[in-house]
N, C-alpha and C. Protein backbone atom coordinates (compact mmCIF):
# COMPACT_ATOMS: atom_id res chain seq x y z
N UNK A 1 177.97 -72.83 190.54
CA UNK A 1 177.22 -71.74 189.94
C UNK A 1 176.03 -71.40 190.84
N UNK A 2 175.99 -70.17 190.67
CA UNK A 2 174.81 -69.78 191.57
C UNK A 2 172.88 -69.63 190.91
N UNK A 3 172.38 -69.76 191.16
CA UNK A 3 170.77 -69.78 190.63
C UNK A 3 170.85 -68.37 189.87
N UNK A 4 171.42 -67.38 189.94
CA UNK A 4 171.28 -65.96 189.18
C UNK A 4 172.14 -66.20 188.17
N UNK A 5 173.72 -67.14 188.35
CA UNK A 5 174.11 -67.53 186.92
C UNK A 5 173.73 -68.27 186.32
N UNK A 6 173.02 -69.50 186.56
CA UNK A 6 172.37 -70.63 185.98
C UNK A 6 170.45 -70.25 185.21
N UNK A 7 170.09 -68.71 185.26
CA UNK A 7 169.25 -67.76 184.74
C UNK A 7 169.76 -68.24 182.99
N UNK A 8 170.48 -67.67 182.58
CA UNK A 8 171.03 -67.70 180.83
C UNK A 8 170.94 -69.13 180.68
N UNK A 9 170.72 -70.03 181.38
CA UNK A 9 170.23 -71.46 180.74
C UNK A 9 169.21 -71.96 180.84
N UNK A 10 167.52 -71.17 181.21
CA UNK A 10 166.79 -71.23 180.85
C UNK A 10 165.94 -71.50 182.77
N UNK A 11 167.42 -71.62 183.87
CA UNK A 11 166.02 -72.00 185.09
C UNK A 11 166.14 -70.35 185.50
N UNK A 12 164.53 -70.16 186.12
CA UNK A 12 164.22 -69.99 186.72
C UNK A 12 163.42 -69.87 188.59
N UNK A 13 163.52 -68.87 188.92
CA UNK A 13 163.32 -68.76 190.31
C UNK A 13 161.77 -69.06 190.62
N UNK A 14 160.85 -69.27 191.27
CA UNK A 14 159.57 -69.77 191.47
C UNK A 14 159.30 -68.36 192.57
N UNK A 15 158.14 -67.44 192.41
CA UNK A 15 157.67 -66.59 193.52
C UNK A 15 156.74 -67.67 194.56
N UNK A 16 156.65 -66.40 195.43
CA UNK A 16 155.86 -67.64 196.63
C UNK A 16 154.38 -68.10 195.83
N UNK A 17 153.58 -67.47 195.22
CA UNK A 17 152.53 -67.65 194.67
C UNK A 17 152.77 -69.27 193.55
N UNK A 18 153.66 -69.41 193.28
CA UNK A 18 153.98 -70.65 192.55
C UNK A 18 154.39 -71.42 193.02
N UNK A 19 155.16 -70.97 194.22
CA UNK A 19 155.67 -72.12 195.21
C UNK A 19 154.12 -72.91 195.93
N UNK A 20 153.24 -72.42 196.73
CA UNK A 20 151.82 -72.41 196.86
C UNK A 20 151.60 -73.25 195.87
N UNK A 21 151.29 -72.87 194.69
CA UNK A 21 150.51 -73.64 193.72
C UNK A 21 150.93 -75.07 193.60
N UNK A 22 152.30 -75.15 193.21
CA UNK A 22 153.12 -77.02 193.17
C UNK A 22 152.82 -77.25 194.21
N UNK A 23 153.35 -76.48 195.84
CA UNK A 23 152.60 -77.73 196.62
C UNK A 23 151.35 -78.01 196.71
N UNK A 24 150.39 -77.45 196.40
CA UNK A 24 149.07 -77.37 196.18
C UNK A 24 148.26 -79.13 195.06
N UNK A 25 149.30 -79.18 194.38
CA UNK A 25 149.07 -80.28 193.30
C UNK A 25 150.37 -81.41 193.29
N UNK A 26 150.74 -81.42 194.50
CA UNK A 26 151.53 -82.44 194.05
C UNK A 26 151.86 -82.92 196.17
N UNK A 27 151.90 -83.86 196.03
CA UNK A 27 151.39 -84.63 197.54
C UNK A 27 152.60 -85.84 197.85
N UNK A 28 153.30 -85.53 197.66
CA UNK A 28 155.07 -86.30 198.07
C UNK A 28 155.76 -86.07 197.92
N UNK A 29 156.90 -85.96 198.87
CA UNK A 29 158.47 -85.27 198.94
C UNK A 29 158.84 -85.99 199.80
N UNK A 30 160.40 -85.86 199.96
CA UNK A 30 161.44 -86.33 200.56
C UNK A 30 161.79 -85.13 202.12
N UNK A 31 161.36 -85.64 203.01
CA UNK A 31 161.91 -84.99 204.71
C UNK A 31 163.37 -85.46 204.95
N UNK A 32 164.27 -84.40 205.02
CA UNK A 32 165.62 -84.77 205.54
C UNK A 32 165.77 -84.37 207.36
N UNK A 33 165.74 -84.93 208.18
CA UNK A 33 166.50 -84.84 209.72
C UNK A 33 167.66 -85.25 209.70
N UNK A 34 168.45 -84.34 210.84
CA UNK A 34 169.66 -84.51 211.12
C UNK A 34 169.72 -85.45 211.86
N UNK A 35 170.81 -85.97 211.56
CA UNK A 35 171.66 -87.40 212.73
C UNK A 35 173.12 -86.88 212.99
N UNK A 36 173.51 -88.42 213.73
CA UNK A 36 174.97 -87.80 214.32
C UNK A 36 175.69 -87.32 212.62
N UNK A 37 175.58 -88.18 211.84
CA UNK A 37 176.80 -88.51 210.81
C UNK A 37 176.37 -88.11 208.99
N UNK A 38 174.93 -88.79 208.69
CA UNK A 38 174.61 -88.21 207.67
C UNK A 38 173.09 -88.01 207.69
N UNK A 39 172.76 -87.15 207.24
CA UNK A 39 170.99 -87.28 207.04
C UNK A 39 169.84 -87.77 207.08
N UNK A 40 168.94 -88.09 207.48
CA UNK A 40 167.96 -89.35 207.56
C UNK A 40 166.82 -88.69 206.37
N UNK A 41 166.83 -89.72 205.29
CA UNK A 41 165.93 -88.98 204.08
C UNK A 41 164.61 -90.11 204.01
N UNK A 42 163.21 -89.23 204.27
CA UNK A 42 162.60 -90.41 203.91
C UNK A 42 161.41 -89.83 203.46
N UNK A 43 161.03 -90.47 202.56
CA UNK A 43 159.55 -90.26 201.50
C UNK A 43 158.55 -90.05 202.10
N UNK A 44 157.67 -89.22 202.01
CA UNK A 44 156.55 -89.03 202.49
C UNK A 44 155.25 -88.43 201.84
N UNK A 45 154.23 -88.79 202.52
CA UNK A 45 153.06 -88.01 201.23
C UNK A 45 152.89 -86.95 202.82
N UNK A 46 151.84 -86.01 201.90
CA UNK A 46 151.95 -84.71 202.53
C UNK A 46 150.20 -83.90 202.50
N UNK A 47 149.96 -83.51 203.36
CA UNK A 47 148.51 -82.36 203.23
C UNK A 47 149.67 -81.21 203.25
N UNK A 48 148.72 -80.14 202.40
CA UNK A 48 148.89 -79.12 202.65
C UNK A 48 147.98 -78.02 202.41
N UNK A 49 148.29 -77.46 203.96
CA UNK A 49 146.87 -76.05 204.41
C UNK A 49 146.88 -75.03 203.29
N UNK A 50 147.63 -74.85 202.29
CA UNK A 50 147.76 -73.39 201.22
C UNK A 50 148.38 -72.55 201.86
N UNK A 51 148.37 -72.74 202.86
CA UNK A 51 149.39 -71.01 203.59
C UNK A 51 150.58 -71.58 204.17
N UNK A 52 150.53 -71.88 205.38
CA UNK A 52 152.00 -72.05 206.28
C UNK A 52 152.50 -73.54 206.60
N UNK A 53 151.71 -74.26 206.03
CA UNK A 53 152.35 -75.31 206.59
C UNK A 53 151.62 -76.60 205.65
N UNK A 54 152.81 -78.20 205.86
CA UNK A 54 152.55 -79.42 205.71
C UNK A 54 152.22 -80.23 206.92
N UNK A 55 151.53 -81.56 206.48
CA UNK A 55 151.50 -82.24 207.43
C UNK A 55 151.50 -84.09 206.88
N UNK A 56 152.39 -84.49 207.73
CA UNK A 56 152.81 -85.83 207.65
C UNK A 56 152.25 -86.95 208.40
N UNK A 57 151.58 -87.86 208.43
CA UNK A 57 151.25 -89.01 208.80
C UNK A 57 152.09 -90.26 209.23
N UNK A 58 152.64 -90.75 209.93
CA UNK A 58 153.82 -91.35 210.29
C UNK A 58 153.29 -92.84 210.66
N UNK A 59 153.02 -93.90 210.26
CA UNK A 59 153.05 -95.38 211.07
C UNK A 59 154.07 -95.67 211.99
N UNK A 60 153.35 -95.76 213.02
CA UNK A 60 154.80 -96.08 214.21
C UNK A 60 154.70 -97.60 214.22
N UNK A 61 155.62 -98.59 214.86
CA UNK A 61 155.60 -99.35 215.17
C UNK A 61 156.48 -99.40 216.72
N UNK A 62 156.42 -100.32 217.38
CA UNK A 62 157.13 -100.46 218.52
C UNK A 62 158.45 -99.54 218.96
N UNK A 63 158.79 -99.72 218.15
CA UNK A 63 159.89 -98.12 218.27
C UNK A 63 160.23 -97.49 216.60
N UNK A 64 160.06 -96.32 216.66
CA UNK A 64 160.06 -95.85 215.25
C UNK A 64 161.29 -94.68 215.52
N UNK A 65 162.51 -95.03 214.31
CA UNK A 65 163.42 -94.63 214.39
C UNK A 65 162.92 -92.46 213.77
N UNK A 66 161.86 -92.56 212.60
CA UNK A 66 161.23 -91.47 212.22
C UNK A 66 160.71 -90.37 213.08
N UNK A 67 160.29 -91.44 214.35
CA UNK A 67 159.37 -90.11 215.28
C UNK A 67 160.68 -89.71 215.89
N UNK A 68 161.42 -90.69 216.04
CA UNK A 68 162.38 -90.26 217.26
C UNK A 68 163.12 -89.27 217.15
N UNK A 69 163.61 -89.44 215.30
CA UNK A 69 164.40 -88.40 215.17
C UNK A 69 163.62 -87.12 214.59
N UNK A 70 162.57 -86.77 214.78
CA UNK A 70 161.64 -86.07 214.24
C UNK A 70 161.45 -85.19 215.59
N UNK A 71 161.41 -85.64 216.51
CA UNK A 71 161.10 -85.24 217.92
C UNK A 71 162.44 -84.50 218.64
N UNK A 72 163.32 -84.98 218.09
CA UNK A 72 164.54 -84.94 218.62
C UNK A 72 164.78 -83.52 218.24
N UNK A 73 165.05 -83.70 216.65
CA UNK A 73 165.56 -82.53 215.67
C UNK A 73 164.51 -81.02 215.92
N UNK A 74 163.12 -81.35 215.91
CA UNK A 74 162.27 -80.00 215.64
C UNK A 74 162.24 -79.28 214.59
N UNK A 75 163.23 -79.46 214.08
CA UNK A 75 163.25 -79.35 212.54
C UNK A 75 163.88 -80.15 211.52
N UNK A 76 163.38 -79.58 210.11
CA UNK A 76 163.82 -80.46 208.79
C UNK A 76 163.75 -79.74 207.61
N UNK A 77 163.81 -80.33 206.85
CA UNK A 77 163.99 -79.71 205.30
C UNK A 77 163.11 -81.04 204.49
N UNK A 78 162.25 -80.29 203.14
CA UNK A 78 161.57 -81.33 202.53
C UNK A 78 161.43 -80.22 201.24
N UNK A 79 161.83 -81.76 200.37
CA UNK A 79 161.75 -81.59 198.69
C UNK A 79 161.13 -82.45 198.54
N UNK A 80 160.08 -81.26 197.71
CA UNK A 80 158.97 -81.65 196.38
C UNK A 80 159.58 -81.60 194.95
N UNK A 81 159.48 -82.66 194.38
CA UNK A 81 159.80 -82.24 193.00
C UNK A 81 159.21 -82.93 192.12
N UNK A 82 159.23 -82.50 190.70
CA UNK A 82 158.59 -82.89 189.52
C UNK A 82 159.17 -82.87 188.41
N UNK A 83 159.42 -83.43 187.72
CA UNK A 83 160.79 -83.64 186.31
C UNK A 83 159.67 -84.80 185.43
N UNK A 84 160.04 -84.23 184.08
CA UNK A 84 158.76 -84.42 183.06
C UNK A 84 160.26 -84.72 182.24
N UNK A 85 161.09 -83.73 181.55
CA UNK A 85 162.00 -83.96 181.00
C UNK A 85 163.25 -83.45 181.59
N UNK A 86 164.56 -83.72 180.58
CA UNK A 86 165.29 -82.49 181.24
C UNK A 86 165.62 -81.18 180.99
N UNK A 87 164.72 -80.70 179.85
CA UNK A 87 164.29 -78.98 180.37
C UNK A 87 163.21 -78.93 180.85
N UNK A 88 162.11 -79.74 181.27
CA UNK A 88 160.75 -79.77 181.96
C UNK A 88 160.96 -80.19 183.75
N UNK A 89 161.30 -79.47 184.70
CA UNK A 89 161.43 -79.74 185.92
C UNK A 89 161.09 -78.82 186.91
N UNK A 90 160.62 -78.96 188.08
CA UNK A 90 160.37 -78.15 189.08
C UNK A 90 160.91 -78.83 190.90
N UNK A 91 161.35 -77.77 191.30
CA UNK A 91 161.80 -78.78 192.56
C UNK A 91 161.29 -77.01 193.71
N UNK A 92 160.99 -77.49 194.60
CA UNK A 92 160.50 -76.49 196.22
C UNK A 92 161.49 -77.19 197.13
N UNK A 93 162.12 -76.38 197.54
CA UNK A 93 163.02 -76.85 198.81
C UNK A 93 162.72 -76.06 200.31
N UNK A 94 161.86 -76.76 201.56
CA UNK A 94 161.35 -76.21 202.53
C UNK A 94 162.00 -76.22 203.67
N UNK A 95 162.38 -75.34 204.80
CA UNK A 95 162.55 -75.45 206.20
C UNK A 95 161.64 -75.11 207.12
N UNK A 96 161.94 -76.20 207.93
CA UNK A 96 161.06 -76.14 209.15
C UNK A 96 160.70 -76.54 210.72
N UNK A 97 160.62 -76.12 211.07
CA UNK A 97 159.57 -76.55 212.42
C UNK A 97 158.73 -77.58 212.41
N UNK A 98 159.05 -79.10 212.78
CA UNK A 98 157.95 -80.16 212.71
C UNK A 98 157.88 -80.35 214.33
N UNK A 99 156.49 -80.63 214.53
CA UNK A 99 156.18 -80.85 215.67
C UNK A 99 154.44 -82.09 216.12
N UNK A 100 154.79 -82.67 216.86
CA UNK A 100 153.33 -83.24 216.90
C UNK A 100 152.03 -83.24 216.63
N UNK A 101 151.32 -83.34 216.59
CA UNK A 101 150.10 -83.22 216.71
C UNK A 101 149.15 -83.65 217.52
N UNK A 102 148.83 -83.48 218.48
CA UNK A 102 147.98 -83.78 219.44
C UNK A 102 146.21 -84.54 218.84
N UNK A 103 146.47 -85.74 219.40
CA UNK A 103 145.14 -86.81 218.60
C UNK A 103 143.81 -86.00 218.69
N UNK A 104 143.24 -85.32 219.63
CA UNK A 104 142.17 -84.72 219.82
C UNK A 104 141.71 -83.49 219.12
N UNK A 105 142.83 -83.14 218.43
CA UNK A 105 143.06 -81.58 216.85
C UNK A 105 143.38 -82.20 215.62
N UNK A 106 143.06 -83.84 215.64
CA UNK A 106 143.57 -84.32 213.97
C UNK A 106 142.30 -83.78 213.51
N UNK A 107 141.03 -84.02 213.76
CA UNK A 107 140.07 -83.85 212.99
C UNK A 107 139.95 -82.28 212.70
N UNK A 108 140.63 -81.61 213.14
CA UNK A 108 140.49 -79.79 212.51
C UNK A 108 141.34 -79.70 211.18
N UNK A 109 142.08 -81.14 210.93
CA UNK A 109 143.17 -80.39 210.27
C UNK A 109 142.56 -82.14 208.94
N UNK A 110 141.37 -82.86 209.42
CA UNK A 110 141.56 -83.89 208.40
C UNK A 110 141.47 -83.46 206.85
N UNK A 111 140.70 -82.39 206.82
CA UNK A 111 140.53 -81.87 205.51
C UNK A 111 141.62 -81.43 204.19
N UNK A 112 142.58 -81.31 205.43
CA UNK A 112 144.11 -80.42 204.86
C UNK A 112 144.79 -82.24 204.37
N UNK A 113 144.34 -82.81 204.92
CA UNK A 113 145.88 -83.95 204.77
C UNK A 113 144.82 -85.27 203.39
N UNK A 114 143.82 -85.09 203.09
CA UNK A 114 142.72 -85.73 202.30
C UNK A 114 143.50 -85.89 201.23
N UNK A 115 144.05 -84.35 200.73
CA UNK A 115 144.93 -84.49 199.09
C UNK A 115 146.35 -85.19 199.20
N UNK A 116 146.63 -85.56 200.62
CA UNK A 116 148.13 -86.55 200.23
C UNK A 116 147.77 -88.19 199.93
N UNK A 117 148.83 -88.54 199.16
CA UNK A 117 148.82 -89.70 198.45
C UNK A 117 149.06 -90.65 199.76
N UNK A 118 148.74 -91.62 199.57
CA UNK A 118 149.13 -92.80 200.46
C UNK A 118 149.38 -93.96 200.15
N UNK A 119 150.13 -94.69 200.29
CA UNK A 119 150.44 -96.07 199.49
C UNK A 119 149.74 -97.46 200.44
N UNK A 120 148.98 -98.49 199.79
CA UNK A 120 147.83 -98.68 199.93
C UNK A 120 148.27 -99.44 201.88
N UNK A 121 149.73 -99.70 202.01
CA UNK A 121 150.44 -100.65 202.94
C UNK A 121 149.90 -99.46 204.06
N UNK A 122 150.22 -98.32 203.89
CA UNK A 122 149.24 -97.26 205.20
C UNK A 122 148.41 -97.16 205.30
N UNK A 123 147.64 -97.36 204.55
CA UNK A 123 145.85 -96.72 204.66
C UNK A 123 145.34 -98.87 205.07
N UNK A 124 146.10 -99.73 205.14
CA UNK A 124 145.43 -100.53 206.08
C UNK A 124 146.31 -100.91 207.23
N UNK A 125 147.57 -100.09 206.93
CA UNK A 125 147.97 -100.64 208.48
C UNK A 125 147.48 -99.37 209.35
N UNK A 126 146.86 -98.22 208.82
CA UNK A 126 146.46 -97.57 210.09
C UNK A 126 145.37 -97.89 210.74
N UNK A 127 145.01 -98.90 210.36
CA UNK A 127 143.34 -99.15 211.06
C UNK A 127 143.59 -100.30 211.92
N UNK A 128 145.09 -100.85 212.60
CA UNK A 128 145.95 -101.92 213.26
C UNK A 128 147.56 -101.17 214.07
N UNK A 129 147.71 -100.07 213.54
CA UNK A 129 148.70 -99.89 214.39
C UNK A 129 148.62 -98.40 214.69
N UNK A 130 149.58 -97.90 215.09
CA UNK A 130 150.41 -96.72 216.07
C UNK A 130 150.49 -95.70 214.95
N UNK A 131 149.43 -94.45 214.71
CA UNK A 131 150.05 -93.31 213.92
C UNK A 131 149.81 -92.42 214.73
N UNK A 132 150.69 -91.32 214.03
CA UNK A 132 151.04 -89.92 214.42
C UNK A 132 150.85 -89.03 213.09
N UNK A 133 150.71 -87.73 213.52
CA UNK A 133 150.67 -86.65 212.76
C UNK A 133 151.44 -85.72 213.16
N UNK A 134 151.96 -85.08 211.91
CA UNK A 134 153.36 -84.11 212.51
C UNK A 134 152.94 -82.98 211.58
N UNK A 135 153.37 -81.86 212.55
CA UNK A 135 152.97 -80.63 211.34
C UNK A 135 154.59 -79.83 211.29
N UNK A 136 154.47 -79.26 209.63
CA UNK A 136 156.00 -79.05 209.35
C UNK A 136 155.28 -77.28 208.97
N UNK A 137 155.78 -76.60 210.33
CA UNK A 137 155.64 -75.13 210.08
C UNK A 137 156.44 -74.87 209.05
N UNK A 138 156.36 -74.39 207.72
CA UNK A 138 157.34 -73.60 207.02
C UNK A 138 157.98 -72.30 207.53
N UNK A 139 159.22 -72.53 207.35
CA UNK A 139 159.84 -71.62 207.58
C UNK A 139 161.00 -70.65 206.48
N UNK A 140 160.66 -71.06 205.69
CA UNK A 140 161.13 -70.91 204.66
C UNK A 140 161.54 -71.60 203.75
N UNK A 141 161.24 -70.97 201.90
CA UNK A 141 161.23 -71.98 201.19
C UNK A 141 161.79 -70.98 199.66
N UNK A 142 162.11 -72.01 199.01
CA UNK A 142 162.58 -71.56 197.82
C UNK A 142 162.17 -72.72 196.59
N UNK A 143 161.94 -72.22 195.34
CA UNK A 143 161.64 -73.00 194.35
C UNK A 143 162.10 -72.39 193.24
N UNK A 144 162.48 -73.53 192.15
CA UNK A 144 163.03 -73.04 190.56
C UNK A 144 162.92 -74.18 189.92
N UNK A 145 162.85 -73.93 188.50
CA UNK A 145 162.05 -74.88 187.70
C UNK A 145 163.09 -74.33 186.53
N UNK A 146 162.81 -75.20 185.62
CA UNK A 146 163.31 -74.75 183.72
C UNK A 146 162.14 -75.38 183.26
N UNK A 147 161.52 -74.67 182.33
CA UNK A 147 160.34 -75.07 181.75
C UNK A 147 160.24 -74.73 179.92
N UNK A 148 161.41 -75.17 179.91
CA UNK A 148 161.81 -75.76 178.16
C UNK A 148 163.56 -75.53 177.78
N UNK A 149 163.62 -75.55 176.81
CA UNK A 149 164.94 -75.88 176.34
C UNK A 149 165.69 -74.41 176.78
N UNK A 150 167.22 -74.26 177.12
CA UNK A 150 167.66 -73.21 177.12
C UNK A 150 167.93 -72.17 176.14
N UNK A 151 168.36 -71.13 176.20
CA UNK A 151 168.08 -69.92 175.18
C UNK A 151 169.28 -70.36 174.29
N UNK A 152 170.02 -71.33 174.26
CA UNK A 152 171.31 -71.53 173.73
C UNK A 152 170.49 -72.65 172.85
N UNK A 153 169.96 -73.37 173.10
CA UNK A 153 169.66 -74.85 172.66
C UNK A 153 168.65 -74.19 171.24
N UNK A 154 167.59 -73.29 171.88
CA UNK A 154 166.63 -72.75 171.01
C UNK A 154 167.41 -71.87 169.66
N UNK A 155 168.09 -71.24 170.04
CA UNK A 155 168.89 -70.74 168.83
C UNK A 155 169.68 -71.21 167.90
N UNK A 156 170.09 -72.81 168.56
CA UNK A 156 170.55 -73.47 167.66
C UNK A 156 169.91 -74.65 166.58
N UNK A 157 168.82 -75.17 167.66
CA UNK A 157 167.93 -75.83 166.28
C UNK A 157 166.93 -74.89 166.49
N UNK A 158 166.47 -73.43 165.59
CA UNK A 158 165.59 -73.06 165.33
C UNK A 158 166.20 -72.68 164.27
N UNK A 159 165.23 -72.54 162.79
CA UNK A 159 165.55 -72.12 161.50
C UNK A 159 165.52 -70.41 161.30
């Protein structure tokens, strides 16, 4: 089914102004890169500038399979999502352009990456090892949500 038939069951499409806003309040998603065979999916917390773009924080270690294929690819895809119930959900699905960040321009951009979450194993291994910053130009994005029961469900338990 397509998102214009799956309309009569209550989801909806997200405009860019709402797309903006969820990523705006919500600071982790899933980055997919290509490999030879299947996908490389991995969790990440996220800044984001309000306009064009995310940015990712990466712990390297001695060889990091993430940068490599991050470097490799130039691009990716990353889902945000949020599910409360199951007519309460929202998901943003992004493409993009990821590319380095050069150490001497982190501080133009520290302000943007402040609102991503971090789990506490990064915020002390970066003060001991190897990070990077990657910025994920959007290149396009789409979002849809259902935000209560469908028009079928409501007509049937309503009196």
């Amino acid at each position: 089914m397509t998102i214009d038939q799956l309309e009569e069951y209550g989801l909806e499409q997200m405009d860019d102004e709402a797309i903006r806003e969820f990523l705006a309040t919500h600071s982790t998603g899933v980055l997919g890169l290509p490999t030879a065979d299947v996908p490389y999916l991995l969790p990440l917390s996220y800044g984001f500038d309000d306009g064009a773009c995310l940015y990712f924080t990466y712990l390297l270690g001695e060889s990091s399979r993430k940068a490599e294929l991050t470097e490799r690819a130039g691009r990716g895809r990353f889902l945000v999502y949020d599910i409360d119930t199951a007519f309460e959900w929202q998901s943003v699905m992004l493409a993009g352009d990821i590319s380095s960040v050069p150490e001497d321009e982190w501080s133009d951009i520290t302000a943007m990456t402040q609102n991503a979450w971090r789990p506490n194993t990064l915020q002390t291994a970066t003060t001991s090892g190897g990070v990077a910053l990657y910025e994920f130009e959007i290149t396009d994005l789409a979002g849809i949500r259902q935000t209560g029961l469908a028009p079928d469900f409501r007509e049937n338990i309503e009196p």
